[in-house]
Protein backbone atom coordinates (compact mmCIF):
# COMPACT_ATOMS: atom_id res chain seq x y z
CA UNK A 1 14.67 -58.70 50.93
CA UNK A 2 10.91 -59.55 51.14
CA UNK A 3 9.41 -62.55 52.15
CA UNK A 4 6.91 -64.28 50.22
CA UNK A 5 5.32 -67.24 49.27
CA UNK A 6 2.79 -69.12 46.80
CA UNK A 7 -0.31 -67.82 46.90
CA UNK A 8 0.59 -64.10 48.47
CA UNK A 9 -0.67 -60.88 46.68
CA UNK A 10 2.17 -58.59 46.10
CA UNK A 11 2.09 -55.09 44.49
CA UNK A 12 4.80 -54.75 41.74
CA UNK A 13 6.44 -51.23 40.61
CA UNK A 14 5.08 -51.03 37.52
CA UNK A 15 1.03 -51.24 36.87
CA UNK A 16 0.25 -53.65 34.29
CA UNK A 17 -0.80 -52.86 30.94
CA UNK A 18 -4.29 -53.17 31.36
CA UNK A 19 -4.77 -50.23 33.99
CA UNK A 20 -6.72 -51.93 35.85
CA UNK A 21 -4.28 -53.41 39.03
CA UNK A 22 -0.52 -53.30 40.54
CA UNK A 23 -1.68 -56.57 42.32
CA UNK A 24 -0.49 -59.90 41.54
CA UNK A 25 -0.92 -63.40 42.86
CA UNK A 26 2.17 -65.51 42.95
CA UNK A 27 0.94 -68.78 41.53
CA UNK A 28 4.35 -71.03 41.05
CA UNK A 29 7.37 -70.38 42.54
CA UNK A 30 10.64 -71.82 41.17
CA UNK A 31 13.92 -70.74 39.80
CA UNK A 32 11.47 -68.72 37.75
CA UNK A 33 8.32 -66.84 39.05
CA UNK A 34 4.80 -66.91 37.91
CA UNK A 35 2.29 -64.62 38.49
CA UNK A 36 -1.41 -63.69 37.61
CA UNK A 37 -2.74 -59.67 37.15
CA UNK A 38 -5.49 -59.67 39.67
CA UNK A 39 -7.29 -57.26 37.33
CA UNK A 40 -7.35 -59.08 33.92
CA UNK A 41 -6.25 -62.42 34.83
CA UNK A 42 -2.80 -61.80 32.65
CA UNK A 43 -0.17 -64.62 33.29
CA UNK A 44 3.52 -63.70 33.17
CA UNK A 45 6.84 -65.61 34.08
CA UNK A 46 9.56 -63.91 35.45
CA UNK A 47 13.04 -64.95 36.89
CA UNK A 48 13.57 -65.01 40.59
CA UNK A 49 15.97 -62.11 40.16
CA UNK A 50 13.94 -60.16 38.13
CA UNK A 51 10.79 -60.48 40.09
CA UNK A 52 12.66 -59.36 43.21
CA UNK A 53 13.97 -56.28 41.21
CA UNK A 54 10.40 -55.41 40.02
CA UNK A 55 8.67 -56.29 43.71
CA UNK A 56 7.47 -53.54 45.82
CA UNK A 57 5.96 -54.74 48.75
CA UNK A 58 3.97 -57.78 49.91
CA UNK A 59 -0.11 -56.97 50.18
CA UNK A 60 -1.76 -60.00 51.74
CA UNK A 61 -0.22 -62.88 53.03
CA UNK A 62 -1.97 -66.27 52.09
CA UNK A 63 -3.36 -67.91 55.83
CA UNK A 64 -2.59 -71.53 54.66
């Protein structure tokens, strides 16, 4: 299992839609998941479970 946290940029499986990034920035964490497309600003909400199904790896830590 990975370990991350609000505010961390993670790379998912899939690219987004828009072509433009993998990268997301998790922006709530909960039961359910919410993250932001860092290359069109997208929002999407996800379940814990399937947001650990679609992660691939953790980019950038948040230093807070």
């Amino acid at each position: 299992m990975l370990d991350y946290k609000l505010n961390d940029i993670v790379e998912m499986k899939k690219e987004h839609p828009c072509h433009l990034s993998k990268q997301w920035r998790i922006i709530r964490m909960g039961a359910d998941i919410k993250i932001k497309c860092l290359g069109c600003g997208n929002v999407v909400m996800m379940s814990r479970h399937d947001f650990e199904r679609k992660l691939k790896k953790v980019i950038k830590e948040d230093v807070e």
